[in-house]
C-alpha atoms as a PDB file:
ATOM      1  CA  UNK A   1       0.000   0.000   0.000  1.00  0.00           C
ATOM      2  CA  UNK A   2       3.398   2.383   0.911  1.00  0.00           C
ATOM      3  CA  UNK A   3       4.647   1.571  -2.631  1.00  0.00           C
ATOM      4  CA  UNK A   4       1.059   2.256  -4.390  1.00  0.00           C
ATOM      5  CA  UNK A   5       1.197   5.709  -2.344  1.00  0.00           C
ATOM      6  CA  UNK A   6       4.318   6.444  -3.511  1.00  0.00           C
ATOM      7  CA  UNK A   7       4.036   5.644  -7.132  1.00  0.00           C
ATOM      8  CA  UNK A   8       0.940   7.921  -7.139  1.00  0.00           C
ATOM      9  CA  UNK A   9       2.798  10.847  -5.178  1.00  0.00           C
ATOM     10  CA  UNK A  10       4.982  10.422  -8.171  1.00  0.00           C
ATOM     11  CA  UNK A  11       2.599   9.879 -11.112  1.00  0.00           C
ATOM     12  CA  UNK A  12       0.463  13.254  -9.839  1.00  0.00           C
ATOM     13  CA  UNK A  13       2.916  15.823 -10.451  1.00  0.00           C
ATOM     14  CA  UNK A  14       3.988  14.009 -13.797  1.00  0.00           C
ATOM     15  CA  UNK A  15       0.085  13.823 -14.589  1.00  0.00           C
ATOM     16  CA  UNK A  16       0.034  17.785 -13.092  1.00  0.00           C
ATOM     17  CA  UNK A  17       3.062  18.861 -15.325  1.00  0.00           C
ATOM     18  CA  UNK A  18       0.869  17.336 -18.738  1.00  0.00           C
ATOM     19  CA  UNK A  19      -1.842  18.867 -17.798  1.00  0.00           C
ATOM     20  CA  UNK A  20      -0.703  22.468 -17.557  1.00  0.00           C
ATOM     21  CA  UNK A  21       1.450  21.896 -20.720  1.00  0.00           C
ATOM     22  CA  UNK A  22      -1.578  21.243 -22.600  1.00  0.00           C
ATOM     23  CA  UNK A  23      -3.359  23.712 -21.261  1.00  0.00           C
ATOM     24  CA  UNK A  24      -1.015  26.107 -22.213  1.00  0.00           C
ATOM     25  CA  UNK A  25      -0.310  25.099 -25.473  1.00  0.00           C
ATOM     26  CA  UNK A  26      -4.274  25.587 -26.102  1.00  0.00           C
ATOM     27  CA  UNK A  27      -3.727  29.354 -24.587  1.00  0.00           C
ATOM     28  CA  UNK A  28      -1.008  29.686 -27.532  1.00  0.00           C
ATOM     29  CA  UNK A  29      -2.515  28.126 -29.960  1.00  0.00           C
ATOM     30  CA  UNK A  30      -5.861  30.912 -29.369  1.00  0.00           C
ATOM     31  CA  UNK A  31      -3.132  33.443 -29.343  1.00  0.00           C
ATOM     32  CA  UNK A  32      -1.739  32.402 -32.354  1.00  0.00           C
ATOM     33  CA  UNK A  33      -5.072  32.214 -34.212  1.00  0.00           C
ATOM     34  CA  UNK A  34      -6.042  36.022 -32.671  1.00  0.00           C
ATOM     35  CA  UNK A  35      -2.323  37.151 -33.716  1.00  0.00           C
ATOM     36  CA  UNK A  36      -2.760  35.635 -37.292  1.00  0.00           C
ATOM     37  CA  UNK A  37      -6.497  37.012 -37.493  1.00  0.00           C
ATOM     38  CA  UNK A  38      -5.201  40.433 -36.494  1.00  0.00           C
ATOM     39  CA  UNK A  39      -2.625  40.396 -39.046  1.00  0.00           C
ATOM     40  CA  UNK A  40      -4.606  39.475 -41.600  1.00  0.00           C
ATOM     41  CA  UNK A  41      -6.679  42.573 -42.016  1.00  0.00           C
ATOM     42  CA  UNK A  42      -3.280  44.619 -41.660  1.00  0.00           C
ATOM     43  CA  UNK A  43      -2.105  46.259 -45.256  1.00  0.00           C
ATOM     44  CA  UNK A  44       0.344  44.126 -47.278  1.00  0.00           C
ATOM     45  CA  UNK A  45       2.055  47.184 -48.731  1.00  0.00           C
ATOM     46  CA  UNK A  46       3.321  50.342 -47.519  1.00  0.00           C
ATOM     47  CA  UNK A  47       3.962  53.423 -49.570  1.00  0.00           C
ATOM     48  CA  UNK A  48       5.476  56.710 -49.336  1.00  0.00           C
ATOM     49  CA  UNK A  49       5.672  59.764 -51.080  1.00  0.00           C
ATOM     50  CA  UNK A  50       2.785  58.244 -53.818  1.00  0.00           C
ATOM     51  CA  UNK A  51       2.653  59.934 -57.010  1.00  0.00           C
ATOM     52  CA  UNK A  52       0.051  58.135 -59.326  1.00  0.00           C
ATOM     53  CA  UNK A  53      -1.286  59.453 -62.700  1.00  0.00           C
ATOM     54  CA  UNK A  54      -4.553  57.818 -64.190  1.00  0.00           C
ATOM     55  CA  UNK A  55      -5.104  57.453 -67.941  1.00  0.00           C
ATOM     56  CA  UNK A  56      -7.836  56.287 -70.020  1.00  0.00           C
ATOM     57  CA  UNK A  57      -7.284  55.745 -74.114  1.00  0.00           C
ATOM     58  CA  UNK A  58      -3.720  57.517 -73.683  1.00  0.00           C
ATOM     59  CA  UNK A  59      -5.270  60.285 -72.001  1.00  0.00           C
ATOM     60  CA  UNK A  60      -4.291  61.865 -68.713  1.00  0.00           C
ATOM     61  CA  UNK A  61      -7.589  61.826 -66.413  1.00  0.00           C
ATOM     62  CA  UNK A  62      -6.621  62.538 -62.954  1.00  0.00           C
ATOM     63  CA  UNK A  63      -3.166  62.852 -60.643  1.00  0.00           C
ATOM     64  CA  UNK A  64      -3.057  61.374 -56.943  1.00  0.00           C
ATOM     65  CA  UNK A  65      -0.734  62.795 -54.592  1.00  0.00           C
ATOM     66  CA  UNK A  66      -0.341  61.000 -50.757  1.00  0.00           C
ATOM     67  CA  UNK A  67       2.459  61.054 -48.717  1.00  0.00           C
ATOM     68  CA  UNK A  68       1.300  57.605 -47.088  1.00  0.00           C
ATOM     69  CA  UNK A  69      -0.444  54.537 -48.960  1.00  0.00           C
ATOM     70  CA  UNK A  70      -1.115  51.285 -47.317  1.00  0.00           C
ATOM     71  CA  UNK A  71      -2.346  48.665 -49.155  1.00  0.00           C
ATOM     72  CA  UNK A  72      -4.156  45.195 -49.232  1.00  0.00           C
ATOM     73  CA  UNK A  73      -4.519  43.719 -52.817  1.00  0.00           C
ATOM     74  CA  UNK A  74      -7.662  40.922 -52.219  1.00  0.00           C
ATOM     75  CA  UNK A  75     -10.252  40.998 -53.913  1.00  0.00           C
ATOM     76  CA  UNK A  76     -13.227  40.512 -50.920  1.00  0.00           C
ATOM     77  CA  UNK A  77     -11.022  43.206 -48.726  1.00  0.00           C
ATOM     78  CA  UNK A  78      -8.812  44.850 -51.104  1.00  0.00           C
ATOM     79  CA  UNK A  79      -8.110  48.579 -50.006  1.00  0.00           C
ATOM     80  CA  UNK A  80      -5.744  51.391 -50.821  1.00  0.00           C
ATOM     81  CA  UNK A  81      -5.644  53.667 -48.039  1.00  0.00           C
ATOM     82  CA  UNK A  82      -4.187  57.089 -47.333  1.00  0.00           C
ATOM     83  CA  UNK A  83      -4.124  57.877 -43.494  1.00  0.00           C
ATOM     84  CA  UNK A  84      -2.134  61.282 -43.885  1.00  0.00           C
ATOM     85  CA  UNK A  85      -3.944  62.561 -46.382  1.00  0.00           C
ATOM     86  CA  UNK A  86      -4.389  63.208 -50.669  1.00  0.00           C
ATOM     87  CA  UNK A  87      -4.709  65.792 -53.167  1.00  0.00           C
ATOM     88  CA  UNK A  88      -6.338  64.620 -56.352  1.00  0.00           C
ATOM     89  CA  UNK A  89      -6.471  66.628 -59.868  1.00  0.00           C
ATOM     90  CA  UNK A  90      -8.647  66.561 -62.633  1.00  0.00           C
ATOM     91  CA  UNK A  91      -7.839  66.890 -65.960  1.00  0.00           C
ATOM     92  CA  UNK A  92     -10.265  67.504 -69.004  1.00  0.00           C
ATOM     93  CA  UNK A  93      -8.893  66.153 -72.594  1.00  0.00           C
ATOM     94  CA  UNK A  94      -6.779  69.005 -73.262  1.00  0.00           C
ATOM     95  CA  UNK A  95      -4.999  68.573 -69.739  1.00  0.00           C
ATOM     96  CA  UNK A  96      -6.765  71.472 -68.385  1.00  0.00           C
ATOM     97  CA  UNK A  97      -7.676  71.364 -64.247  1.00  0.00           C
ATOM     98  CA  UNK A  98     -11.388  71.143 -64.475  1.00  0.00           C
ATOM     99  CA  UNK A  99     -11.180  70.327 -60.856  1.00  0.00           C
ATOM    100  CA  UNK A 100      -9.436  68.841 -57.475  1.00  0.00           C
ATOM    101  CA  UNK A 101     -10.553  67.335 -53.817  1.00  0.00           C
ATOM    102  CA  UNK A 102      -8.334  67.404 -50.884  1.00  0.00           C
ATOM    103  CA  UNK A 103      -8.909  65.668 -47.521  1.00  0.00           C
ATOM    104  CA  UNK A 104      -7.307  64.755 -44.508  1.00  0.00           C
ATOM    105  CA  UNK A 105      -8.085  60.607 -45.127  1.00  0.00           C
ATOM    106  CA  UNK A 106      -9.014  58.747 -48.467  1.00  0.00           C
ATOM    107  CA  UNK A 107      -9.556  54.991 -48.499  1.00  0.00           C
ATOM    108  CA  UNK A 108     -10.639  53.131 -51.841  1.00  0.00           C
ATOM    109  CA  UNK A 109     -12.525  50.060 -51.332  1.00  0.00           C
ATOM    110  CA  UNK A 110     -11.774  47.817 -54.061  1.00  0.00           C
ATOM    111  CA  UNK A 111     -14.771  45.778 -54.306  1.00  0.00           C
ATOM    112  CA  UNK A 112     -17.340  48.693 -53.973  1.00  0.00           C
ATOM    113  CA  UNK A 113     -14.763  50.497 -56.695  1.00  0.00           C
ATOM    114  CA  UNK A 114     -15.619  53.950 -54.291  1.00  0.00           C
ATOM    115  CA  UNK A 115     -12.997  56.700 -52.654  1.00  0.00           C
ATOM    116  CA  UNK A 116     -14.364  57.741 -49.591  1.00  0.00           C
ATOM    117  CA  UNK A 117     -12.813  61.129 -49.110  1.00  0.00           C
ATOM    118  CA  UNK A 118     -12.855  62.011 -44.994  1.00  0.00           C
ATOM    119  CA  UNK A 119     -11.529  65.153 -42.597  1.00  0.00           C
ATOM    120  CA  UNK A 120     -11.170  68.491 -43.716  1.00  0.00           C
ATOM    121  CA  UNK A 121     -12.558  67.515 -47.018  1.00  0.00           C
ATOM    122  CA  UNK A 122     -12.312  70.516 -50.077  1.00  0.00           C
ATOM    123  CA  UNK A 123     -13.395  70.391 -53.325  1.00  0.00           C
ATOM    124  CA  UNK A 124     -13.262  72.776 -56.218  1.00  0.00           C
ATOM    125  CA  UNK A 125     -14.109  72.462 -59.920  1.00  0.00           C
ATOM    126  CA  UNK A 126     -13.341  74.566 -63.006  1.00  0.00           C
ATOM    127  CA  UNK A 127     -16.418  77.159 -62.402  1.00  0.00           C
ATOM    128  CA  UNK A 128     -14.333  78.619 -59.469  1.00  0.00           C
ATOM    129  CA  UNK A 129     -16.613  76.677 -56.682  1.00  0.00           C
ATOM    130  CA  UNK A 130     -15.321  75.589 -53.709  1.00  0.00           C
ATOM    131  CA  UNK A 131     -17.201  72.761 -51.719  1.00  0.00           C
ATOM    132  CA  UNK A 132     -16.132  71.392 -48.024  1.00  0.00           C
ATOM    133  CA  UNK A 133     -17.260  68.684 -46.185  1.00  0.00           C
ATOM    134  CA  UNK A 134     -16.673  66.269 -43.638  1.00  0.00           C
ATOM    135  CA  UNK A 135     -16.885  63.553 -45.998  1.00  0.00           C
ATOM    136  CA  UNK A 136     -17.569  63.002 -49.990  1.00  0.00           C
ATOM    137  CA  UNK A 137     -18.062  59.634 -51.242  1.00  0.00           C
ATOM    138  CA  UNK A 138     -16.804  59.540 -54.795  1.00  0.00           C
ATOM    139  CA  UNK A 139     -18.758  56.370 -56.901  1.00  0.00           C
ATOM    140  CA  UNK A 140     -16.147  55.155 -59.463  1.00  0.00           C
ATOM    141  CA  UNK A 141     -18.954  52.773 -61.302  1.00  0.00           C
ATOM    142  CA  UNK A 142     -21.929  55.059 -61.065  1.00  0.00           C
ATOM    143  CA  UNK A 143     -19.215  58.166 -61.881  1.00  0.00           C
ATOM    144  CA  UNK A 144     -21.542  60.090 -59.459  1.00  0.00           C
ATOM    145  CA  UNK A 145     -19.954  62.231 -55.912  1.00  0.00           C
ATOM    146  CA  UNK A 146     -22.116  62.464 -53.076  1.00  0.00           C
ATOM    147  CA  UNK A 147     -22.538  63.114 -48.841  1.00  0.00           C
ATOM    148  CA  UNK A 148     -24.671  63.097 -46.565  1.00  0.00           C
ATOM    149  CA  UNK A 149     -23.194  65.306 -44.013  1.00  0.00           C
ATOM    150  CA  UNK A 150     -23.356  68.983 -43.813  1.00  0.00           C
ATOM    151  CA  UNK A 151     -21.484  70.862 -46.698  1.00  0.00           C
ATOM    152  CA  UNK A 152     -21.211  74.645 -47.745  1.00  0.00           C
ATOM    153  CA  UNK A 153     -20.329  75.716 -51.356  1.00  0.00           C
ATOM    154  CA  UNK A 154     -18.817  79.091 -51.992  1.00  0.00           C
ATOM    155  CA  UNK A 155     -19.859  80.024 -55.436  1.00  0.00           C
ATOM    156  CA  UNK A 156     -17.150  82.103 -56.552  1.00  0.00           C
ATOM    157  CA  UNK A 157     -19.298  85.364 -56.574  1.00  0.00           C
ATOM    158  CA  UNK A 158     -19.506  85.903 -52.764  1.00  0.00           C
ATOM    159  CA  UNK A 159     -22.798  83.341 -52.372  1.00  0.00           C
ATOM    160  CA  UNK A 160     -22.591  80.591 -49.934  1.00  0.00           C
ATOM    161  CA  UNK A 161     -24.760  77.363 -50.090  1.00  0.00           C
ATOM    162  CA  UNK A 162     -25.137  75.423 -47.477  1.00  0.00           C
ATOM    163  CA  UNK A 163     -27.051  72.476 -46.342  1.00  0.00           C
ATOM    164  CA  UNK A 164     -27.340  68.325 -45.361  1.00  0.00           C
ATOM    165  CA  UNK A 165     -25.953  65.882 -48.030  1.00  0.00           C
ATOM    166  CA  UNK A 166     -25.179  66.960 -51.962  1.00  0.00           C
ATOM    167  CA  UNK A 167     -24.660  65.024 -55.558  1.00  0.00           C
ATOM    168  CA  UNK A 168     -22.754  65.561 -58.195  1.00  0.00           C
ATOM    169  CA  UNK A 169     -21.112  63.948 -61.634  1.00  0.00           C
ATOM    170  CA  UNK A 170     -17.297  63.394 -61.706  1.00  0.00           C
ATOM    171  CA  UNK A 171     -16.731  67.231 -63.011  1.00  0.00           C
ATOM    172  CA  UNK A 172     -18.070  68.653 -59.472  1.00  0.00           C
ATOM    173  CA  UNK A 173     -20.626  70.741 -61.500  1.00  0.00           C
ATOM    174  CA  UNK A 174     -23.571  70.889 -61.124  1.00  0.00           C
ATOM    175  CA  UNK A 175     -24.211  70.324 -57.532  1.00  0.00           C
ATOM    176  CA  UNK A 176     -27.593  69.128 -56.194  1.00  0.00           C
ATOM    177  CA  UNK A 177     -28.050  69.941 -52.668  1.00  0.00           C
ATOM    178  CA  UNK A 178     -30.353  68.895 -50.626  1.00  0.00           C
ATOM    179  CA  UNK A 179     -32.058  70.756 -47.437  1.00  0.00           C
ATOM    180  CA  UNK A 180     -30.459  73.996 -48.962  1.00  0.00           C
ATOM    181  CA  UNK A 181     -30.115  77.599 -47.171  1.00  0.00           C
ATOM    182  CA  UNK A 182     -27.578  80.227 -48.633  1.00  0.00           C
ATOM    183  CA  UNK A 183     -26.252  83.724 -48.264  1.00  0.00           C
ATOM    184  CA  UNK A 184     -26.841  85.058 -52.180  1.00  0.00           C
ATOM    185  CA  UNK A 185     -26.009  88.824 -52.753  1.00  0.00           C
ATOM    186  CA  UNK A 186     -28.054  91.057 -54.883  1.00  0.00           C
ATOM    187  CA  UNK A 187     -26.750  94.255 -56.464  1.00  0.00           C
ATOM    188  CA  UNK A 188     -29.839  96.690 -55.814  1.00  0.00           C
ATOM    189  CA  UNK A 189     -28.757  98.924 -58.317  1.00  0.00           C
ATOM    190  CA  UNK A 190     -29.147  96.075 -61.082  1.00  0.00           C
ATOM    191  CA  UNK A 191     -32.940  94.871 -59.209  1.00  0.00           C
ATOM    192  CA  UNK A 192     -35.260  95.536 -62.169  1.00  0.00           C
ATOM    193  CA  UNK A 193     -37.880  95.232 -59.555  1.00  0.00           C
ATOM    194  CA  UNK A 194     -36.577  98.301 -57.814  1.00  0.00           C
ATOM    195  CA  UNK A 195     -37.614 100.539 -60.051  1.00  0.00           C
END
């Protein structure tokens, strides 16, 4: 009975000892799985300085400029994003501006083939009109810009639109705006109605 006793005494910290082991190895093996999970949504290419010019039959359409671009080529997450920032330019055929859009953040989702423009967001096109906004969606596919947070567009002439969400083509002109208000000046000495 003495020997039995002791044989157990032994066998239990052995049988202790596996136990933890495997325990622990299960522990890693969930922080592995979190780690590799984590690491799969990170960007698989980093950028700096980006300078990117987009064509279309030979034909300069539009520069990028971002002084950071991370990126994830896949094509159920694929992303190209620009956490410091990006200035894009618009050219018409005969390489004329007809328009840019600054922001603070850009990311381009691959699949939904959209640039969500974020932060500080300003937008002006060839009629002298300047747009801001906290964000402006830009719809590659449907070749259509749009919000729905607040914006304000200075018209050039001293007027000031305002209002909650606005659309527009890929020229930033017209714009549609919806919920509208605005500060318009009239020159009383042109009123016809003043007369």
């Amino acid at each position: 009975m003495y020997s039995r006793a002791k044989k157990l005494l032994v066998c239990l910290p052995a049988l202790l000892t596996c136990m933890l082991l495997l325990s622990a190895c299960e522990n890693s093996l969930n922080d592995i799985q979190k780690i590799a999970s984590n690491e799969a949504d990170q960007p698989i290419s980093t950028s700096k300085g980006v300078d990117v010019i987009y064509s279309d039959s030979a034909k300069v359409k539009a520069r990028m400029l971002a002084p950071l671009m991370l990126e994830r080529d896949d094509p159920a997450k694929g992303y190209q994003e620009m956490p410091k920032g990006v200035n894009i330019t618009f050219y018409d055929d005969l390489m004329k501006v007809k328009g840019t859009i600054t922001s603070d953040y850009a990311i381009r989702l691959q699949k939904e083939n959209t640039i969500t423009f974020r932060k500080n967001v300003v937008a002006t096109n060839a009629e002298g009109e300047t747009f801001k906004s906290e964000e402006l969606i830009y719809d590659q596919t449907a070749k259509k810009i749009h919000t729905e947070k607040p914006v304000e567009i200075n018209m050039g002439n001293g007027n000031i639109m305002q209002g909650i969400g606005a659309v527009s083509n890929e020229s930033l002109y017209p714009w549609t705006i919806k919920q509208s208000t605005g500060v318009f000046h009239v020159d009383e000495k042109q009123n016809p109605l003043k007369q």
